[in-house]
N, C-alpha and C. Protein backbone atom coordinates (compact mmCIF):
# COMPACT_ATOMS: atom_id res chain seq x y z
N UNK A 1 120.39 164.73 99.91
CA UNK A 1 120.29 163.85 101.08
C UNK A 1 119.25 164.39 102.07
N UNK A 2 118.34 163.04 102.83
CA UNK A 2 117.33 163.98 103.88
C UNK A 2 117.93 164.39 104.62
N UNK A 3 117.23 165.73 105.76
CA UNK A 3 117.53 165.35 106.97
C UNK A 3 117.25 164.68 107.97
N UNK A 4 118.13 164.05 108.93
CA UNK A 4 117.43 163.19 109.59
C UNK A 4 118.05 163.65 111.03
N UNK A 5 116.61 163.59 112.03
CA UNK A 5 116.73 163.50 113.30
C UNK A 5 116.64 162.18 113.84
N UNK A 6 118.09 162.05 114.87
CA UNK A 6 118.21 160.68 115.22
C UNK A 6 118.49 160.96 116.82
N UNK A 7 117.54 160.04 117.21
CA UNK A 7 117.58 160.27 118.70
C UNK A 7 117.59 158.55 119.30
N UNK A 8 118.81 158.92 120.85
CA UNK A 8 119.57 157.76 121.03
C UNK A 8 118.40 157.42 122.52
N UNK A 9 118.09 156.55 122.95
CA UNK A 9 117.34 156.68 123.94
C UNK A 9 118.14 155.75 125.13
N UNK A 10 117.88 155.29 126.07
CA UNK A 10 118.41 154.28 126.98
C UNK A 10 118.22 152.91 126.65
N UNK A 11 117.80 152.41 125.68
CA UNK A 11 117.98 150.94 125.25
C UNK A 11 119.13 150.33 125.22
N UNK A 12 118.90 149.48 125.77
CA UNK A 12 120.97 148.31 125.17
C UNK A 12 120.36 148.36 123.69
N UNK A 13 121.34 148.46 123.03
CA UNK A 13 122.01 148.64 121.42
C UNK A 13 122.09 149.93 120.99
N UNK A 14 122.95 150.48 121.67
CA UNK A 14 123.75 151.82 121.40
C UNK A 14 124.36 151.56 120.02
N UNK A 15 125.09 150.44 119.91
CA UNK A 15 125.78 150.48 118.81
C UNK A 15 125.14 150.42 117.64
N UNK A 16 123.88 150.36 117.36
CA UNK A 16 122.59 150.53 116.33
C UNK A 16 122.73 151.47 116.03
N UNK A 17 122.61 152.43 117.29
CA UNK A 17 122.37 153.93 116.92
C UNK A 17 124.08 154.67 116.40
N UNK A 18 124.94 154.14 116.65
CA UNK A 18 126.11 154.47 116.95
C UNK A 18 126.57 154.36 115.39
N UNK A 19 125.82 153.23 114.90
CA UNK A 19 126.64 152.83 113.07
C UNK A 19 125.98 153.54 112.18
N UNK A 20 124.19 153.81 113.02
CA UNK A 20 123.46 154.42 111.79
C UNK A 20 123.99 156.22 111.65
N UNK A 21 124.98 156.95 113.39
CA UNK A 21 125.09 157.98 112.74
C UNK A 21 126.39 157.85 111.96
N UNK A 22 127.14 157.21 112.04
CA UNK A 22 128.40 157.12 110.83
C UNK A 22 127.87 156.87 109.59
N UNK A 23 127.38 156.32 109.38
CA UNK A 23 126.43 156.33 107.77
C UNK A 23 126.12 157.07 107.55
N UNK A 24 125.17 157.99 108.10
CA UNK A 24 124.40 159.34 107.92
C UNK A 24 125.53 160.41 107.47
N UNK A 25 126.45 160.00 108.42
CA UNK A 25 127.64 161.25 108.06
C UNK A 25 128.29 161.03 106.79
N UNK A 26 128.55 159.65 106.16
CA UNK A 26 129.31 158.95 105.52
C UNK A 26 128.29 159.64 104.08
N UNK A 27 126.83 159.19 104.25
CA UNK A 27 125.87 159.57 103.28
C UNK A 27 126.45 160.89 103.18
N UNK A 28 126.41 161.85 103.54
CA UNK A 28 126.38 163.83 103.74
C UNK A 28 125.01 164.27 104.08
N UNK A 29 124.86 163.49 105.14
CA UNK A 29 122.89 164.01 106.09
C UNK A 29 123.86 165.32 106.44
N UNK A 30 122.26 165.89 106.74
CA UNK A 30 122.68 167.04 107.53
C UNK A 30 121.56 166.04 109.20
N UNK A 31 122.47 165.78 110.56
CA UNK A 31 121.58 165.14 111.47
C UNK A 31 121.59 165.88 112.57
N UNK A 32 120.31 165.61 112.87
CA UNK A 32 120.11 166.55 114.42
C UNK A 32 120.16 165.20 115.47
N UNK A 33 120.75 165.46 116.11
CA UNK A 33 121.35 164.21 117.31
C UNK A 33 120.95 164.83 119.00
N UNK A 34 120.15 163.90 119.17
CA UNK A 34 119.76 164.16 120.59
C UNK A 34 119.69 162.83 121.46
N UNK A 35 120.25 163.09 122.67
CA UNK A 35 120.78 161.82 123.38
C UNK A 35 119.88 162.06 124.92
N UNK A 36 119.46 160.92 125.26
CA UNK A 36 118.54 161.08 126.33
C UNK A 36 120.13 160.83 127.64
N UNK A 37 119.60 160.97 128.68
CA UNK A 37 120.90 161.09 129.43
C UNK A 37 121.46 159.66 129.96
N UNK A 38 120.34 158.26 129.83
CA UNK A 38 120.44 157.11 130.00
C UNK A 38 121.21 156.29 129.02
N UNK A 39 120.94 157.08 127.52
CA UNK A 39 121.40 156.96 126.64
C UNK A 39 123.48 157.17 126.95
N UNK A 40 123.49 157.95 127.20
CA UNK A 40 125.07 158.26 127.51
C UNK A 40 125.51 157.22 128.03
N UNK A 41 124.56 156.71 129.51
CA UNK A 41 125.47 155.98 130.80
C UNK A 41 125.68 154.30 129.58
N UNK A 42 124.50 153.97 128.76
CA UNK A 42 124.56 152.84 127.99
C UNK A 42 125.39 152.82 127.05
N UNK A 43 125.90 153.78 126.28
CA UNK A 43 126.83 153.94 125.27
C UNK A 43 127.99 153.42 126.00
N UNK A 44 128.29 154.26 127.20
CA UNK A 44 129.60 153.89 127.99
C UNK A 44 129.81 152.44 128.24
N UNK A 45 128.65 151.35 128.84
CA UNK A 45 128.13 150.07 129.44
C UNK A 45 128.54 149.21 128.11
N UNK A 46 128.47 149.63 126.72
CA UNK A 46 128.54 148.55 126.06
C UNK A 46 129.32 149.15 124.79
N UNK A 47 130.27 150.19 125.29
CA UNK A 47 131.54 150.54 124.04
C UNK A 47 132.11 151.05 124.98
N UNK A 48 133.46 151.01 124.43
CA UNK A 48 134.64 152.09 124.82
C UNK A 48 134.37 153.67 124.80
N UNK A 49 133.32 154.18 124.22
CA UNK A 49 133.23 155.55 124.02
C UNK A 49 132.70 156.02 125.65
N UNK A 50 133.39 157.07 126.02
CA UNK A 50 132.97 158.17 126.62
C UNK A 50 132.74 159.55 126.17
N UNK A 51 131.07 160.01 126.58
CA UNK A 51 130.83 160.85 126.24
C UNK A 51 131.22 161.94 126.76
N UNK A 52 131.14 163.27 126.44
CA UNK A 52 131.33 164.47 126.88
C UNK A 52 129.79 164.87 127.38
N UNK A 53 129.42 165.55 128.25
CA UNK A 53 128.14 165.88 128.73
C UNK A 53 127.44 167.13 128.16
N UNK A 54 128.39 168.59 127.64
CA UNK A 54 127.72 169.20 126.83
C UNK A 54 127.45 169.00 125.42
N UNK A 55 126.56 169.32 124.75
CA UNK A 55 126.20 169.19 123.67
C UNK A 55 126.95 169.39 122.07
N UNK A 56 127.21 170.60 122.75
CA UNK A 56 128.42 171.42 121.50
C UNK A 56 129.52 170.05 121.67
N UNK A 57 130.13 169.86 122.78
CA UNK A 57 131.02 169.19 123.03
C UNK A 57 131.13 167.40 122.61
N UNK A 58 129.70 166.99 122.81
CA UNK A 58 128.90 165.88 122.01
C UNK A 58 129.20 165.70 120.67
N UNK A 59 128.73 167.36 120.31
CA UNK A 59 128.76 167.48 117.99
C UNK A 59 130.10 167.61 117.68
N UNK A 60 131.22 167.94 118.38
CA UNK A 60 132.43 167.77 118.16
C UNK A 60 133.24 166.66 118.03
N UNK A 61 133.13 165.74 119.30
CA UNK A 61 132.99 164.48 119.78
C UNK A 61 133.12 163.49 118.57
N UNK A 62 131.37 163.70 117.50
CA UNK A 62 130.98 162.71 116.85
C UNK A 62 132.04 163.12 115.64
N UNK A 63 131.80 164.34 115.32
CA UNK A 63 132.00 165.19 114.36
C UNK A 63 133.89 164.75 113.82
N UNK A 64 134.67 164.54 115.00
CA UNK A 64 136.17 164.21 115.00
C UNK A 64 136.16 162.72 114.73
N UNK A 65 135.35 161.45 115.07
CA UNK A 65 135.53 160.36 115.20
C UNK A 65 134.55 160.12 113.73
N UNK A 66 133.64 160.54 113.09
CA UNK A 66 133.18 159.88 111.84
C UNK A 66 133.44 160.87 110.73
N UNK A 67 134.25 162.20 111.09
CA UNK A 67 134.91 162.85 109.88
C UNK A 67 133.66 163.61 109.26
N UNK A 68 133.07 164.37 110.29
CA UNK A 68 131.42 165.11 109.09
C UNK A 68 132.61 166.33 108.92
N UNK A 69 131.13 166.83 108.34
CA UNK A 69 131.73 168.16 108.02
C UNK A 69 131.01 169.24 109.05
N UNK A 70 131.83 170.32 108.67
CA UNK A 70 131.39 171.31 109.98
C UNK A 70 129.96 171.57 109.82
N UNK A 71 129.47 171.38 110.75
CA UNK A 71 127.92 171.87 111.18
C UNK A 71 127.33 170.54 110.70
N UNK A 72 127.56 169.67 110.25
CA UNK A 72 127.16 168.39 109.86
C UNK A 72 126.05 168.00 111.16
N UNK A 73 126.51 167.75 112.14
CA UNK A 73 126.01 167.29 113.12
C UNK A 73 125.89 168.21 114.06
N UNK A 74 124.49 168.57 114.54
CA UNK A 74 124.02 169.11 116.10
C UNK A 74 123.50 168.74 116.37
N UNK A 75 124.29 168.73 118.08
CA UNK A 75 123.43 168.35 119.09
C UNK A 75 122.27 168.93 119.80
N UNK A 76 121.21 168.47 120.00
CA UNK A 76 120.57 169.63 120.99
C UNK A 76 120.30 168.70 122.30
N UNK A 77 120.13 169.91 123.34
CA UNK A 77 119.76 169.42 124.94
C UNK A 77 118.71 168.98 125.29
N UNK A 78 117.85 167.95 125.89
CA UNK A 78 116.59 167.69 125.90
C UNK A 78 115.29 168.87 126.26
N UNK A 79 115.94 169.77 126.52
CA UNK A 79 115.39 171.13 127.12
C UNK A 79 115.55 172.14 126.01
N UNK A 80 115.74 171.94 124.90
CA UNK A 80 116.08 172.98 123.94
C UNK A 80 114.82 173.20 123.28
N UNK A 81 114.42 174.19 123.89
CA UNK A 81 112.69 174.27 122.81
C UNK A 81 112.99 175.05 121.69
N UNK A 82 114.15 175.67 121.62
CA UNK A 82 114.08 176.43 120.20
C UNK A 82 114.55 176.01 119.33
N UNK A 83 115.10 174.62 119.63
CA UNK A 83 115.87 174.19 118.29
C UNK A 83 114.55 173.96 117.28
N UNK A 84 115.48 173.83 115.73
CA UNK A 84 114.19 173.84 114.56
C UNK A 84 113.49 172.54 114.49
N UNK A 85 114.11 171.56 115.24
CA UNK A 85 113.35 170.13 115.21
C UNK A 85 111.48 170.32 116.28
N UNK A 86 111.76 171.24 117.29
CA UNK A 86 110.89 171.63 118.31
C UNK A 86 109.16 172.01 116.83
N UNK A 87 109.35 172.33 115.90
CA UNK A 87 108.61 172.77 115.43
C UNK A 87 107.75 172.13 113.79
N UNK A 88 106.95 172.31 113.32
CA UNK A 88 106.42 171.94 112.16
C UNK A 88 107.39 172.50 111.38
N UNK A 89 107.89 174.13 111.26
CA UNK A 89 108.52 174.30 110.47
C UNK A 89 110.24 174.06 110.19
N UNK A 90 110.44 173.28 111.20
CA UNK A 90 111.59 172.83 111.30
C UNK A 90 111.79 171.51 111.02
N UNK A 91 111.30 170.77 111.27
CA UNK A 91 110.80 169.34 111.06
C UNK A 91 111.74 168.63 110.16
N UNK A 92 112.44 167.61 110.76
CA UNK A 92 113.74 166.80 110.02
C UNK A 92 112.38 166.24 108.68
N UNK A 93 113.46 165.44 107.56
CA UNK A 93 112.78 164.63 106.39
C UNK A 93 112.03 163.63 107.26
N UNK A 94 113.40 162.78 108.27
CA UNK A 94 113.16 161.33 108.57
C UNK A 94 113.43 161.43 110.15
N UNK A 95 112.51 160.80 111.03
CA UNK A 95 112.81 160.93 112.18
C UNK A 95 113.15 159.68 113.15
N UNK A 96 114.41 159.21 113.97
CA UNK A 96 114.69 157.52 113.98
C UNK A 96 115.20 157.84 115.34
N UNK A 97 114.13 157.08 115.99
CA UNK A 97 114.40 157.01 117.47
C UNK A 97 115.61 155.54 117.91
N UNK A 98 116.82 155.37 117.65
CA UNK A 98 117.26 154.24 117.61
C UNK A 98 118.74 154.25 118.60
N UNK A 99 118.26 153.42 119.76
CA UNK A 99 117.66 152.22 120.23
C UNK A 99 116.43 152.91 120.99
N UNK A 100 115.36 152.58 120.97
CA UNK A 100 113.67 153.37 121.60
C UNK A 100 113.12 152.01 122.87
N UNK A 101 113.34 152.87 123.91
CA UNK A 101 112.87 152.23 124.88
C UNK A 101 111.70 151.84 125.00
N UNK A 102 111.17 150.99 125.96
CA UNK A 102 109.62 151.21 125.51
C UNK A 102 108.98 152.16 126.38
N UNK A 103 109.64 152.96 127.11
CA UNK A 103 108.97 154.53 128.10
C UNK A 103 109.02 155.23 126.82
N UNK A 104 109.97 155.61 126.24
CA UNK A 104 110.01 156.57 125.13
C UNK A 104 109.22 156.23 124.28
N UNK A 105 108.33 154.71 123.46
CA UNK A 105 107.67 154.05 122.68
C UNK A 105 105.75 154.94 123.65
N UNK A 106 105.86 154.76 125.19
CA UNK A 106 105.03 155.07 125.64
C UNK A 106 104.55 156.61 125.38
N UNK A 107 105.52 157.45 125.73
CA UNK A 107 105.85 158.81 125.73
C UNK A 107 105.18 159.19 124.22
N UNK A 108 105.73 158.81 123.20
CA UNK A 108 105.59 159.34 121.83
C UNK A 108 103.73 158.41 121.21
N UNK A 109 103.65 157.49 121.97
CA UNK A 109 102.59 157.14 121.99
C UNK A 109 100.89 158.08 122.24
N UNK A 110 101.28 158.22 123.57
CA UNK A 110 100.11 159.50 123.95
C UNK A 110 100.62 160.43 123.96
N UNK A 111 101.63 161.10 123.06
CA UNK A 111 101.71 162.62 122.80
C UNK A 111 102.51 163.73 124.24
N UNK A 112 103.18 163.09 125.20
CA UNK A 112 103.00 163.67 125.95
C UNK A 112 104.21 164.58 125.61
N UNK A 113 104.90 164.61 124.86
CA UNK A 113 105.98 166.06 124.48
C UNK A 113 106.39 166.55 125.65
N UNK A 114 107.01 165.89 126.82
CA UNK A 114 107.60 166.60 128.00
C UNK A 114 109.43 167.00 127.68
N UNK A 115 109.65 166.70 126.35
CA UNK A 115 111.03 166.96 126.71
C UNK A 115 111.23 166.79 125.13
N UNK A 116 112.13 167.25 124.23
CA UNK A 116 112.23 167.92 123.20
C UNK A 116 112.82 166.34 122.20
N UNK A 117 113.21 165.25 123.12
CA UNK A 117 113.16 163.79 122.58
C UNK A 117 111.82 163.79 121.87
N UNK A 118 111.15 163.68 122.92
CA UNK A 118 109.76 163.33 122.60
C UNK A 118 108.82 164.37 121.81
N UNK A 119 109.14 165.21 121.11
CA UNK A 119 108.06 166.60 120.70
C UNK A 119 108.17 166.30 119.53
N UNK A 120 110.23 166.31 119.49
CA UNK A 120 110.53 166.13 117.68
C UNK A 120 110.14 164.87 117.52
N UNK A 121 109.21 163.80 118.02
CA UNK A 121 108.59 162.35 117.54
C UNK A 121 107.35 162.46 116.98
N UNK A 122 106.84 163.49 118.44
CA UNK A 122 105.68 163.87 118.04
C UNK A 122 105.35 165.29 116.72
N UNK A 123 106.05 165.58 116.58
CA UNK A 123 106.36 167.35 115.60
C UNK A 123 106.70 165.86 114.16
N UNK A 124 107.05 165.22 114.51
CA UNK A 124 107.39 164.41 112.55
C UNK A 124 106.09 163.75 112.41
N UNK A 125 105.33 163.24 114.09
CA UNK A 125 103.71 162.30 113.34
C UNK A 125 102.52 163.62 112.85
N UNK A 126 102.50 164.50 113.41
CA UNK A 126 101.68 165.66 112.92
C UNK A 126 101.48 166.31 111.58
N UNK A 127 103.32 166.25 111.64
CA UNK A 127 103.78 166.91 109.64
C UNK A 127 103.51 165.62 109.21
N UNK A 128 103.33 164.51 109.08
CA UNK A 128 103.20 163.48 108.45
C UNK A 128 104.51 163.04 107.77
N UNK A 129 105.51 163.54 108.65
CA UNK A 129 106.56 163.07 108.04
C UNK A 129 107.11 161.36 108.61
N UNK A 130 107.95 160.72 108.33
CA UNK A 130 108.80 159.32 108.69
C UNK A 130 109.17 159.58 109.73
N UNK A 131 108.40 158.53 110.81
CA UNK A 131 109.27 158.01 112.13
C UNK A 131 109.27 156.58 112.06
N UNK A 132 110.77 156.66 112.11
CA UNK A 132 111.16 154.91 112.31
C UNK A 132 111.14 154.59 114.22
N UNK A 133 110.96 153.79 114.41
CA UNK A 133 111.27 153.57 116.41
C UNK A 133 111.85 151.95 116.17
N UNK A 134 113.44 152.21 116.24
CA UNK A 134 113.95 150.58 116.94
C UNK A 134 113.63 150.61 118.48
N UNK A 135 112.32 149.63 118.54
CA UNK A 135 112.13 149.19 119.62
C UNK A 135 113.12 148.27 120.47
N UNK A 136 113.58 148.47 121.43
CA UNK A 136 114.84 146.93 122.01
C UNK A 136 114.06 146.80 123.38
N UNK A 137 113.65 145.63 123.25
CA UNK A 137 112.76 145.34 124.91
C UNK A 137 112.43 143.58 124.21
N UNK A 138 113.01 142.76 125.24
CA UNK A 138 112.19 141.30 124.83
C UNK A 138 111.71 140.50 126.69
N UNK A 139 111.01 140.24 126.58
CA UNK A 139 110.01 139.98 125.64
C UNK A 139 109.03 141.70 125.31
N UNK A 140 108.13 141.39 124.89
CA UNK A 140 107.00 142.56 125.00
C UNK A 140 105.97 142.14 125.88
N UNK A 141 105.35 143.40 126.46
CA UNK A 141 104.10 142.97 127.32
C UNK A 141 102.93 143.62 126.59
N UNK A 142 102.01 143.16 126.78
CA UNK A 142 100.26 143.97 126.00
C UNK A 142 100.68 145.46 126.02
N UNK A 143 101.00 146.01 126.83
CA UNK A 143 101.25 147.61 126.89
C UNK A 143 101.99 147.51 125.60
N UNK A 144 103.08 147.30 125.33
CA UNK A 144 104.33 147.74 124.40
C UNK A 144 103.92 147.64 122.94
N UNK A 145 102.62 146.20 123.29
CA UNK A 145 102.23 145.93 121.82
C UNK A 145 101.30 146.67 121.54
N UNK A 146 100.59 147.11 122.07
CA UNK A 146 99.31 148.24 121.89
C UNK A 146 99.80 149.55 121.79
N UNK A 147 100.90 150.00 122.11
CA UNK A 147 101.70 151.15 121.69
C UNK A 147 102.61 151.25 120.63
N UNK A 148 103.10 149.80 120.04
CA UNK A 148 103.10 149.77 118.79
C UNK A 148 102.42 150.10 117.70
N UNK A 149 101.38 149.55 118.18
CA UNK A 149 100.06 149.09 117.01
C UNK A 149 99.53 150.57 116.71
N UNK A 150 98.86 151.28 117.72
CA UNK A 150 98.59 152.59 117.93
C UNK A 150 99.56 153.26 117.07
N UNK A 151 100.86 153.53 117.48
CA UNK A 151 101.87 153.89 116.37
C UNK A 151 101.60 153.57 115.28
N UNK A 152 101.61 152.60 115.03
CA UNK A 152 101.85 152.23 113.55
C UNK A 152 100.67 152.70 112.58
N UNK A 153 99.33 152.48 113.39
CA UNK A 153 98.27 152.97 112.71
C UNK A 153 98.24 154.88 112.44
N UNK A 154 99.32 155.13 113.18
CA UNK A 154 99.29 156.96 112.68
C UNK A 154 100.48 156.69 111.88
N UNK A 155 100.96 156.11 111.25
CA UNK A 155 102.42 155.97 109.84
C UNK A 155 103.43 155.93 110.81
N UNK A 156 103.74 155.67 111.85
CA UNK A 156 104.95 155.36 112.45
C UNK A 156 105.56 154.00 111.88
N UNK A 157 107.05 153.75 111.32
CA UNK A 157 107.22 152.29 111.21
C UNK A 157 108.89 151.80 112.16
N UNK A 158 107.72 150.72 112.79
CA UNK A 158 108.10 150.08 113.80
C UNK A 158 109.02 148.99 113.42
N UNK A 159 110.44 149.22 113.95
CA UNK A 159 111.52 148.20 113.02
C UNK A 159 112.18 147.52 114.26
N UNK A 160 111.13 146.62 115.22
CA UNK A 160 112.20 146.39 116.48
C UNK A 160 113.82 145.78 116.15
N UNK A 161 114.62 146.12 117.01
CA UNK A 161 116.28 145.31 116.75
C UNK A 161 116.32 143.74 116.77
N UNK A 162 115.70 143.46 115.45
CA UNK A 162 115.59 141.98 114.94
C UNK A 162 116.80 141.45 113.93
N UNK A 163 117.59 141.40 114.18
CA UNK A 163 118.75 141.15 113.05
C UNK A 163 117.99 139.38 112.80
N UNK A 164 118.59 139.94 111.20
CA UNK A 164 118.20 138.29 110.49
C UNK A 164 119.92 137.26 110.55
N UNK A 165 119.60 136.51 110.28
CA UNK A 165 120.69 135.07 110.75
C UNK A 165 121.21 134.25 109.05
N UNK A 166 119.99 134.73 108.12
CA UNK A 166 120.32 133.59 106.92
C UNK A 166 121.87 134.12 106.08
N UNK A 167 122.29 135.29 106.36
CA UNK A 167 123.63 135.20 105.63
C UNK A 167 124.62 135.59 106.98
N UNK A 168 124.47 134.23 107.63
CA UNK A 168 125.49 133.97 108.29
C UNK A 168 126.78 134.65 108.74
N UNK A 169 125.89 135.54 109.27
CA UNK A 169 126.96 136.79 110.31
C UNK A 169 127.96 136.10 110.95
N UNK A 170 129.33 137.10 110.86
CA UNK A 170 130.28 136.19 111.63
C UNK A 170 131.23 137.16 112.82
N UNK A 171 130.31 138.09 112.81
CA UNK A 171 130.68 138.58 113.84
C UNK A 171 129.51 139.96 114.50
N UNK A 172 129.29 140.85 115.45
CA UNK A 172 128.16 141.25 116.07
C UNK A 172 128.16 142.05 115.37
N UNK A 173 129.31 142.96 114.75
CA UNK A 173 129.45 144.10 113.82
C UNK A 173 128.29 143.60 112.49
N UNK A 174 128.45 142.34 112.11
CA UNK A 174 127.73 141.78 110.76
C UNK A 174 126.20 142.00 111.09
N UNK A 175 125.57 141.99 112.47
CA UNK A 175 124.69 141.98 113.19
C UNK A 175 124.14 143.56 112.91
N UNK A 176 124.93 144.41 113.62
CA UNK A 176 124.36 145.29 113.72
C UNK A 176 124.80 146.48 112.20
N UNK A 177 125.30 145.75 111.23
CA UNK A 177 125.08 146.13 109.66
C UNK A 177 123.73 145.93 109.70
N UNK A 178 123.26 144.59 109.55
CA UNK A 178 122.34 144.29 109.23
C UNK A 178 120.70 145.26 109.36
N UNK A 179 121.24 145.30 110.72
CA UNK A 179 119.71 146.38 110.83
C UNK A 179 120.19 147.70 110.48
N UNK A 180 120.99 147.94 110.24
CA UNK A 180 121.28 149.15 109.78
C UNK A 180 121.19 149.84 108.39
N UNK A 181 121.35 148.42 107.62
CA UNK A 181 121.13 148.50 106.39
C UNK A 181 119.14 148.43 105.94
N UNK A 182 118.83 148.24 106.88
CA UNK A 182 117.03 147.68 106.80
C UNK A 182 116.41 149.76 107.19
N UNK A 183 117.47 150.22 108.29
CA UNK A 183 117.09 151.42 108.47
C UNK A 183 117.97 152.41 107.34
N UNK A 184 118.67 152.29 106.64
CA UNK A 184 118.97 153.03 105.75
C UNK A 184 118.28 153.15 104.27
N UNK A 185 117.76 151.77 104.40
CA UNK A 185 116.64 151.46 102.94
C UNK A 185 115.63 152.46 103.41
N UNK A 186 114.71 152.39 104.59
CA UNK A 186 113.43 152.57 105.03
C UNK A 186 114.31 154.67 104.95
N UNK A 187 115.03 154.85 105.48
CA UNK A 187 115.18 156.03 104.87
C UNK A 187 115.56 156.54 103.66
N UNK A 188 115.93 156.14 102.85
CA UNK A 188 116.05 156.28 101.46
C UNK A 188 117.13 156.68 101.07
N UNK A 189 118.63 155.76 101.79
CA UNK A 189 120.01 156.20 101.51
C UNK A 189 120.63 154.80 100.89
N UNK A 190 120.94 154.59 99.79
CA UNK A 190 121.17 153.71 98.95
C UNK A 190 122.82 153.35 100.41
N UNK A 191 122.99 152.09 100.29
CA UNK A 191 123.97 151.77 101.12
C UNK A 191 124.62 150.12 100.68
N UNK A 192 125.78 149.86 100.99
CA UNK A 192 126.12 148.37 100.65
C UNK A 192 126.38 147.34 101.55
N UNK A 193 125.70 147.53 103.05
CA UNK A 193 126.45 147.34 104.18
C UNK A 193 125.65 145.32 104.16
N UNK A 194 124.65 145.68 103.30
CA UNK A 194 124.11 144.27 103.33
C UNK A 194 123.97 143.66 102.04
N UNK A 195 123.85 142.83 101.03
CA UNK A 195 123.58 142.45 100.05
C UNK A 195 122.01 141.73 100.02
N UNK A 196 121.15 142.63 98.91
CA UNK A 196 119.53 141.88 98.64
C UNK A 196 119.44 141.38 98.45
N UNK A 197 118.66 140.95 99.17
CA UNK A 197 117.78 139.10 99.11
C UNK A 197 118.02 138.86 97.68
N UNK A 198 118.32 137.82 97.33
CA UNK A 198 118.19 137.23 96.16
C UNK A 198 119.12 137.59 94.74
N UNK A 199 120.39 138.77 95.66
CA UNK A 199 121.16 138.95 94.96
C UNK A 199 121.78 138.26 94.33
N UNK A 200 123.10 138.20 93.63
CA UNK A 200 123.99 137.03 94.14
C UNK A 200 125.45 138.11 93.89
């Protein structure tokens, strides 16, 4: 299984980020989980979950409610320069900024690495490794799209929170399978949460 660094940003659709780390755990990732602090107040705004504010206390948190295994999941602090994500030689497989604001879309855009969210974005486009960014912002303005595009042209792939409608979701959970299952393909974790086009 890769590893994957998954970082939660302040976007509404926490619960994106919220299903893709139960999968991850469900898969046996080993995930590095880093939560911007806007990220917390939104998790709270649109689930029942309350977070704990230290980190350790965070990887425990997840660690009791989706059943990993020990050390499965760490957290690090946005200030943690020594964690192994901070570096080339540490460098997760797959790196999934999900839900990605578009400051954080800006941030990882021109490189500016002010805070250890943004380094391990920039530390996976350097190694040439996979960054996914669920963008959540509607509409878009010229800025957001030109910081896409820019992205995308250095191998970033850009998966904004577009859930599809043709197999008739019947509830928000069916919704947010959906993209979840589009980000578990694009990382390379075989999953059943959606059925392929043209299955039957």
């Amino acid at each position: 299984m890769p590893t994957i660094t998954l970082i939660m940003t302040g976007a509404s659709g926490a619960m994106y980020g919220l299903r893709l780390l139960e999968e991850l755990v469900k898969a046996g990732c080993q995930i590095y989980l880093l939560l911007s602090r806007p990220a917390h107040i939104v998790i709270k705004m649109e689930t029942d979950l309350e977070l704990p504010v230290r980190a350790s206390d965070v990887a425990l948190f997840f660690a009791q409610k989706y059943h990993a295994k020990t050390g499965q999941i760490k957290v690090f602090e946005k200030e943690q320069w020594l964690a192994p994500i901070a570096s080339g030689s540490g460098v997760a497989d797959v790196t999934v900024v999900c839900p990605c604001t578009t400051g954080t879309l800006s941030s990882i855009a021109i490189g500016s690495s002010k805070n250890l969210l943004e380094r391990a974005a920039d530390v996976a486009l350097k190694e040439r490794k996979k960054l996914i960014l669920v963008v959540r912002e509607t509409p878009f303005s010229e800025i957001h799209l030109e910081n896409m595009l820019k992205l995308s042209r250095m191998g970033a792939i850009i998966m904004p929170a577009n859930p599809g409608f043709y197999f008739k979701p019947q509830s928000v959970s069916d919704l947010v399978d959906f993209m979840v299952a589009r980000l578990l393909d694009h990382i390379g974790i075989q999953n059943e949460l959606q059925m392929q086009w043209g299955a039957k």
